[in-house]
PDB file of N, CA and C in Angstrom:
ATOM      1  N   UNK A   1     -10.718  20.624   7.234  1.00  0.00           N
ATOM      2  CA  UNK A   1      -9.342  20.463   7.668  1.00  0.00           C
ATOM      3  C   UNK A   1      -8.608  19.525   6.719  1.00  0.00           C
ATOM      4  N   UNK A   2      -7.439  19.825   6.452  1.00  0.00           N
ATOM      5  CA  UNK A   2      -6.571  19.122   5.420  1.00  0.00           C
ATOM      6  C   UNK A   2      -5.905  18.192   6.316  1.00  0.00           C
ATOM      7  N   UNK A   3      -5.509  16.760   5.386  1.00  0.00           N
ATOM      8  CA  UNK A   3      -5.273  15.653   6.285  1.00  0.00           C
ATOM      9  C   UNK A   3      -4.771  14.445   5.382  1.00  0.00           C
ATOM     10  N   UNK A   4      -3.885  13.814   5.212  1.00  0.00           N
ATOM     11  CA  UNK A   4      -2.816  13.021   4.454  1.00  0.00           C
ATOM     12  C   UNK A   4      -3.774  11.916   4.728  1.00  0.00           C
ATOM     13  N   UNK A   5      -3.951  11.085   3.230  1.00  0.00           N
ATOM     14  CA  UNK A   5      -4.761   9.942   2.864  1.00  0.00           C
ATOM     15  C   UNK A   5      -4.329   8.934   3.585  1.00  0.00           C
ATOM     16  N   UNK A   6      -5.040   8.050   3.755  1.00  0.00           N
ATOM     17  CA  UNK A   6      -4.901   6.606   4.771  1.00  0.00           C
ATOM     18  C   UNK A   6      -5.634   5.856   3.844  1.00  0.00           C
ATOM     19  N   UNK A   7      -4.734   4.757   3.906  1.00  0.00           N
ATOM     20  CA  UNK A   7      -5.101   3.540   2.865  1.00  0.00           C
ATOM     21  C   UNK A   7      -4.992   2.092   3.703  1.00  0.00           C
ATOM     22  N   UNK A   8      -5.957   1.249   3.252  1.00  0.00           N
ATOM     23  CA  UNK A   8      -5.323  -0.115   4.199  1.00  0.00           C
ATOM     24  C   UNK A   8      -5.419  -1.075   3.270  1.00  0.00           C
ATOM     25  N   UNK A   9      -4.570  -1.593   2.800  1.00  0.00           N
ATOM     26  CA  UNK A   9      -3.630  -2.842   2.055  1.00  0.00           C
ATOM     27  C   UNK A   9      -3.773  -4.654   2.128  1.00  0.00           C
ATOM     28  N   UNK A  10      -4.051  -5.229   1.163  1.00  0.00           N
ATOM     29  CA  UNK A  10      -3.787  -6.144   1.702  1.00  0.00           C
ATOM     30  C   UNK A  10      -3.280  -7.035   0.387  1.00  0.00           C
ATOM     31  N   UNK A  11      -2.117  -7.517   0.918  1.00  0.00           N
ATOM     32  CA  UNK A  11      -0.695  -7.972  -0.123  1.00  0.00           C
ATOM     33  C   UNK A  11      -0.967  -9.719  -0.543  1.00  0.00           C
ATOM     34  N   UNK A  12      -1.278 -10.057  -1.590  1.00  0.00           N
ATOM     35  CA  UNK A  12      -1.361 -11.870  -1.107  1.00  0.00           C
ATOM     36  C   UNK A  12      -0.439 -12.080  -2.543  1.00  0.00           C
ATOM     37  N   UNK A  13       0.564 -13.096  -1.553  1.00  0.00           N
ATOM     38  CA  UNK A  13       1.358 -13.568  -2.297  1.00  0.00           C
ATOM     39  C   UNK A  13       1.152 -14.917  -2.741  1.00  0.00           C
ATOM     40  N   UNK A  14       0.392 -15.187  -4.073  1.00  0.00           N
ATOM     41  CA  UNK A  14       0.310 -16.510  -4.563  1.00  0.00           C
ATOM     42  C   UNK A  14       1.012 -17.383  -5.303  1.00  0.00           C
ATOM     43  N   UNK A  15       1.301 -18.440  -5.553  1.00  0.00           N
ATOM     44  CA  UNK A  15       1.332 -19.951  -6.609  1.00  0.00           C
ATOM     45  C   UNK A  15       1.453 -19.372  -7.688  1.00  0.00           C
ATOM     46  N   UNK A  16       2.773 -19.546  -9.026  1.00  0.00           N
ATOM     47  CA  UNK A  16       2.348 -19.184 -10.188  1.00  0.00           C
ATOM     48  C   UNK A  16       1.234 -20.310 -10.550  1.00  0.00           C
ATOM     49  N   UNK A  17       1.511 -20.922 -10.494  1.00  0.00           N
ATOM     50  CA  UNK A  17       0.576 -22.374 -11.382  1.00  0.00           C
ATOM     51  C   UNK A  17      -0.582 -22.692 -10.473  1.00  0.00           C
ATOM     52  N   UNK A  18      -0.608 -22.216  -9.348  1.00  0.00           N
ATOM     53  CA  UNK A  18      -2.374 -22.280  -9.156  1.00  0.00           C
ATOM     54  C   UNK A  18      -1.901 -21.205  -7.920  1.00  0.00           C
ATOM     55  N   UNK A  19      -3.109 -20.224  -8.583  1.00  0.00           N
ATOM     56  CA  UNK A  19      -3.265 -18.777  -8.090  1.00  0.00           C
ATOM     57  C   UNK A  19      -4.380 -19.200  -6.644  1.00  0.00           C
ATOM     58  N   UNK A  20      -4.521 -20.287  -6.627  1.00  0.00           N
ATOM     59  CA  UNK A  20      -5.986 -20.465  -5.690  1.00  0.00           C
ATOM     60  C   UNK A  20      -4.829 -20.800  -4.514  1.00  0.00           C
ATOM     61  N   UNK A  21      -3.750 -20.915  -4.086  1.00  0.00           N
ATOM     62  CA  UNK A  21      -2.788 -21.351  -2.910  1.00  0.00           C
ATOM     63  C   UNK A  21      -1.547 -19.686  -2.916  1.00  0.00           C
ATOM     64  N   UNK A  22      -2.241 -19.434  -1.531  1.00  0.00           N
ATOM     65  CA  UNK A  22      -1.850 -18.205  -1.398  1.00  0.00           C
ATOM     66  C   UNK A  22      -0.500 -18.256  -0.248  1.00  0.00           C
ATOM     67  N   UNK A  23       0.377 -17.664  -0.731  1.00  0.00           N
ATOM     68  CA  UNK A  23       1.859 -18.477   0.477  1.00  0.00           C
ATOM     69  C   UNK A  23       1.826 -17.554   1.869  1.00  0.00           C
ATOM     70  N   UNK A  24       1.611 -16.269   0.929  1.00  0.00           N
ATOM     71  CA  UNK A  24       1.885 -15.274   2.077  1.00  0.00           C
ATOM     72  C   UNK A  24       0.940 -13.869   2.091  1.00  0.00           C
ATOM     73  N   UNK A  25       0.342 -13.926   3.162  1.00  0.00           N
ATOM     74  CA  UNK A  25      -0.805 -12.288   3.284  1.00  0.00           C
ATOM     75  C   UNK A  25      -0.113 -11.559   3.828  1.00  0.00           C
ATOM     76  N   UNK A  26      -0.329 -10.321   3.521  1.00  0.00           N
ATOM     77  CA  UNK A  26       0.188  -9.125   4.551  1.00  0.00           C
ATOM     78  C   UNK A  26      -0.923  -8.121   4.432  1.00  0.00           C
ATOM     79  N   UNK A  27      -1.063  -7.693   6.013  1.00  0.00           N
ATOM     80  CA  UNK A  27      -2.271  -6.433   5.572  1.00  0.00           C
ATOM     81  C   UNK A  27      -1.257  -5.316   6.485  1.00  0.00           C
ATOM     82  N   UNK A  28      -1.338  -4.376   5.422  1.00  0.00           N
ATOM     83  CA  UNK A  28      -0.920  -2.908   5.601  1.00  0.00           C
ATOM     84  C   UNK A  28      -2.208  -1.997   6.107  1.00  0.00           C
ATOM     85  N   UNK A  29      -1.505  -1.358   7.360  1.00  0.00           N
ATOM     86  CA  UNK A  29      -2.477  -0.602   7.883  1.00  0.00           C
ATOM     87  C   UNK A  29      -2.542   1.133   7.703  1.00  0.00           C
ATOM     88  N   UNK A  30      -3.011   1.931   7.325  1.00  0.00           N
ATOM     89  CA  UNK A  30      -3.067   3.488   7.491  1.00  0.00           C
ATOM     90  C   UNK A  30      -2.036   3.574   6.588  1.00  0.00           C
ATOM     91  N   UNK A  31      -1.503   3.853   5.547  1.00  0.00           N
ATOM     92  CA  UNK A  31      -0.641   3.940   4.793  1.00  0.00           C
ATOM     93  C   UNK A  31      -0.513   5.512   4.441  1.00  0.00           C
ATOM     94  N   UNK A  32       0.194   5.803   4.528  1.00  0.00           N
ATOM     95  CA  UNK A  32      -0.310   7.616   4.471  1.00  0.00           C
ATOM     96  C   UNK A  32       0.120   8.196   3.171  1.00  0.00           C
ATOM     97  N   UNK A  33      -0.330   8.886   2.046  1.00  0.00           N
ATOM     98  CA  UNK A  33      -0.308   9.436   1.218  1.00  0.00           C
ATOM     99  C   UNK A  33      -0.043  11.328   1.617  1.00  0.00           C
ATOM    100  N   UNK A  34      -0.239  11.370   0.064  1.00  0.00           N
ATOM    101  CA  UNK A  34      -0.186  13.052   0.177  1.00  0.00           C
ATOM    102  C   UNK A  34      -0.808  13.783   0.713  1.00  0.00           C
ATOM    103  N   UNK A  35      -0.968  15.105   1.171  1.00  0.00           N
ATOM    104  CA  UNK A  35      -2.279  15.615   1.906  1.00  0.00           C
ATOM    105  C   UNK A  35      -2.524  17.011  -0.012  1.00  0.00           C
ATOM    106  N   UNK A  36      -3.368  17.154   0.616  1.00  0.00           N
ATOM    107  CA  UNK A  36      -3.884  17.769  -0.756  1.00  0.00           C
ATOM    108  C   UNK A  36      -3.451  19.500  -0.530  1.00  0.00           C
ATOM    109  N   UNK A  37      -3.015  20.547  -1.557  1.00  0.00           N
ATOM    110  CA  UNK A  37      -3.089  21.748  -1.156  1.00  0.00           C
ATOM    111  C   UNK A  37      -4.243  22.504  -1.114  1.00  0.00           C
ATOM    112  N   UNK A  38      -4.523  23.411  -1.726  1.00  0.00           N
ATOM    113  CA  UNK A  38      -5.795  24.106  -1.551  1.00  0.00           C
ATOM    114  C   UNK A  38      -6.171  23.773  -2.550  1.00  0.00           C
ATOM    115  N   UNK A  39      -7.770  24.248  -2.746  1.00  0.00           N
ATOM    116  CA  UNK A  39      -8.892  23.813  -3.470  1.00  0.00           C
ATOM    117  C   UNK A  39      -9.380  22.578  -3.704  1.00  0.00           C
ATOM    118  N   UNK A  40     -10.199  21.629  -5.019  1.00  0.00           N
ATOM    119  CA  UNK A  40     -10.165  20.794  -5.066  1.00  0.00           C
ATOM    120  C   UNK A  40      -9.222  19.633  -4.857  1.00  0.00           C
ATOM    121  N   UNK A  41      -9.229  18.626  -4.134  1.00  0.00           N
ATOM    122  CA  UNK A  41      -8.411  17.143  -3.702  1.00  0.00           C
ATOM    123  C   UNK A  41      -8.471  16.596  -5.081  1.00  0.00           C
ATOM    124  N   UNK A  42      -7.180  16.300  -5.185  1.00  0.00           N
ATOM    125  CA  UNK A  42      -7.710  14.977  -6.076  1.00  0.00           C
ATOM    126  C   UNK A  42      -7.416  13.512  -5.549  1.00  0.00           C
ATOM    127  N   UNK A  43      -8.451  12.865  -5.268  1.00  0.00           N
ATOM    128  CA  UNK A  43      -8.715  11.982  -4.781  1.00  0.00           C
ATOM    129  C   UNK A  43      -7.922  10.739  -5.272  1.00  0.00           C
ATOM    130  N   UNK A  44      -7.612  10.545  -6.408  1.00  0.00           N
ATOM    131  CA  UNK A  44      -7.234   9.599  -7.217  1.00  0.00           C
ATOM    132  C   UNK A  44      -5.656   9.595  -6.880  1.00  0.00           C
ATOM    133  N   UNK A  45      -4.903  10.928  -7.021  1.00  0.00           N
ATOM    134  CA  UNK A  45      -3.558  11.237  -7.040  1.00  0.00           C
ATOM    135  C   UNK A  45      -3.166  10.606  -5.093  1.00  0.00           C
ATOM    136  N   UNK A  46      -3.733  10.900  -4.743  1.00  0.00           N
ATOM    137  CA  UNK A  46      -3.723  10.462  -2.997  1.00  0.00           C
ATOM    138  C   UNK A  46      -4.194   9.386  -2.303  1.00  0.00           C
ATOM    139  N   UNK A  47      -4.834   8.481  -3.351  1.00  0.00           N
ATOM    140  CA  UNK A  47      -4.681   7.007  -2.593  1.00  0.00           C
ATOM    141  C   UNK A  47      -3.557   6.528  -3.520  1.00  0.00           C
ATOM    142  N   UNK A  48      -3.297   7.069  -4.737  1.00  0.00           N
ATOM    143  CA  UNK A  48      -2.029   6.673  -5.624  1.00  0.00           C
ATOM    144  C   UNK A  48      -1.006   6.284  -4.797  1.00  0.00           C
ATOM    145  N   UNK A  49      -0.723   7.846  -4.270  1.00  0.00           N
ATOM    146  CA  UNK A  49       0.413   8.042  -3.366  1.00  0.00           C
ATOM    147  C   UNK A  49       0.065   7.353  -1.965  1.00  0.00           C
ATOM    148  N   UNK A  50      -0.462   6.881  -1.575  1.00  0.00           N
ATOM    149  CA  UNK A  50      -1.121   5.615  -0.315  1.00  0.00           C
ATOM    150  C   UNK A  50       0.032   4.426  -1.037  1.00  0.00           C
ATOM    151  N   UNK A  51      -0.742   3.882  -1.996  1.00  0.00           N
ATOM    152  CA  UNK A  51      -0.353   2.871  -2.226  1.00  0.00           C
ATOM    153  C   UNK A  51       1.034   2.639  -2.517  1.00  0.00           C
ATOM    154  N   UNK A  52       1.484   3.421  -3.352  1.00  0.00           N
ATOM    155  CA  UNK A  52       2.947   3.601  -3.673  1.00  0.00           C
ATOM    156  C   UNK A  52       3.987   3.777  -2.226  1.00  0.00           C
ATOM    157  N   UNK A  53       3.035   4.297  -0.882  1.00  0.00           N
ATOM    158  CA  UNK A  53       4.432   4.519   0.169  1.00  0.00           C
ATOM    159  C   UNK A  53       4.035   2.894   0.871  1.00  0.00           C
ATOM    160  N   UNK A  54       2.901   2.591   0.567  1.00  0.00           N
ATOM    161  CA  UNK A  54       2.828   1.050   1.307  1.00  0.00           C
ATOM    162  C   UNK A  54       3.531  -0.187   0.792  1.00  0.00           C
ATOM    163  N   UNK A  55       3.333  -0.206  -0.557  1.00  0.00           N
ATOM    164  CA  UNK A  55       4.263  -1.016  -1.748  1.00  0.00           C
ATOM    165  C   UNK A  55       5.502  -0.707  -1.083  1.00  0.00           C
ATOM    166  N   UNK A  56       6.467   0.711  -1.315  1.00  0.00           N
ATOM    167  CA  UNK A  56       7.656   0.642  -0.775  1.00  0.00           C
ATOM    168  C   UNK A  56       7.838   0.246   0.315  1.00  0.00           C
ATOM    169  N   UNK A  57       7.107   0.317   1.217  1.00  0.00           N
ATOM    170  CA  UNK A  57       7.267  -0.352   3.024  1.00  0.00           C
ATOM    171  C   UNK A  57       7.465  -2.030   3.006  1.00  0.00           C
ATOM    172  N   UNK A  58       6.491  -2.427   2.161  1.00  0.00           N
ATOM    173  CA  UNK A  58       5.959  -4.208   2.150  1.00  0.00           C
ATOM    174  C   UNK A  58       7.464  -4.278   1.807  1.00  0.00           C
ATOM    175  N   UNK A  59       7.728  -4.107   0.119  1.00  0.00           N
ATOM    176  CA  UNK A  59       9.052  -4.930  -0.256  1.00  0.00           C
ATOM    177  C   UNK A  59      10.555  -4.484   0.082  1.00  0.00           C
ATOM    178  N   UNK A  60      10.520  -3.374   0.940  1.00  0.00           N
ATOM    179  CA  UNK A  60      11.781  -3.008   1.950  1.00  0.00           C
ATOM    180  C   UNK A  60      11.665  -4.026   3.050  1.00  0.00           C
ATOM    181  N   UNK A  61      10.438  -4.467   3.774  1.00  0.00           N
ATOM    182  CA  UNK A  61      10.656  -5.311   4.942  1.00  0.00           C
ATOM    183  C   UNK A  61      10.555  -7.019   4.327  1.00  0.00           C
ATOM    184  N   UNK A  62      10.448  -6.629   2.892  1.00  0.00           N
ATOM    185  CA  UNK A  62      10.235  -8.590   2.767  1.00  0.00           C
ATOM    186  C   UNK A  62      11.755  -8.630   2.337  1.00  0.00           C
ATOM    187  N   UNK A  63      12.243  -7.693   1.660  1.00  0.00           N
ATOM    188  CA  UNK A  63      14.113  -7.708   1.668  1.00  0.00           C
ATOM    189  C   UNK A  63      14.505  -8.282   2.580  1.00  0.00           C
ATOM    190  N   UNK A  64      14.294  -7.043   3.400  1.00  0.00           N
ATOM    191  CA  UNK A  64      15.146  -7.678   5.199  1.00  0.00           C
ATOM    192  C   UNK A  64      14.902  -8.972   5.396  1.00  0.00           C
ATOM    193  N   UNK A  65      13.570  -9.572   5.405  1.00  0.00           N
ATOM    194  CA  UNK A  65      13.292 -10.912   6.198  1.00  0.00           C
ATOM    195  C   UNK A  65      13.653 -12.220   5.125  1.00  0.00           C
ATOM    196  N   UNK A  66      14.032 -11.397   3.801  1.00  0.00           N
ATOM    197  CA  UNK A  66      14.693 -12.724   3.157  1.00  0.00           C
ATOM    198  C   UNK A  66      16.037 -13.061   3.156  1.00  0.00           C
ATOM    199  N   UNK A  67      16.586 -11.956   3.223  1.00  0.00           N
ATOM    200  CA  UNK A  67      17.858 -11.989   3.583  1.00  0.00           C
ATOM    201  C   UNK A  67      18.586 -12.979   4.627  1.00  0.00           C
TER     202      UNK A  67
END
């Protein structure tokens, strides 16, 4: 059965000058990617696309909350 990739995220926002002090975590849950058409998946292209719709989610809602 064909079925859109799920990815789970986790965002840490650190310190330029010391990477060891982390300000802000975010963990992204189920992030959904492409679903594959027929034949071989490519696996690579579909957590791509995971990550890329979770990235856009994180820094659309850290907009809002800085605002």
């Amino acid at each position: 059965m064909k079925s859109h990739s799920k990815l789970t995220v986790i965002y840490d926002v650190v310190e330029t000058n010391n990477p060891e002090n982390i300000l802000l975590s975010v963990l992204c849950t189920k992030a959904i990617g492409d679903m594959y058409p027929a034949g071989i998946p490519n696996t690579n292209h579909r957590i791509a696309e995971s990550f890329a719709h979770a990235t856009k989610v994180f820094v659309r809602t850290l907009r809002k909350k800085v605002k």
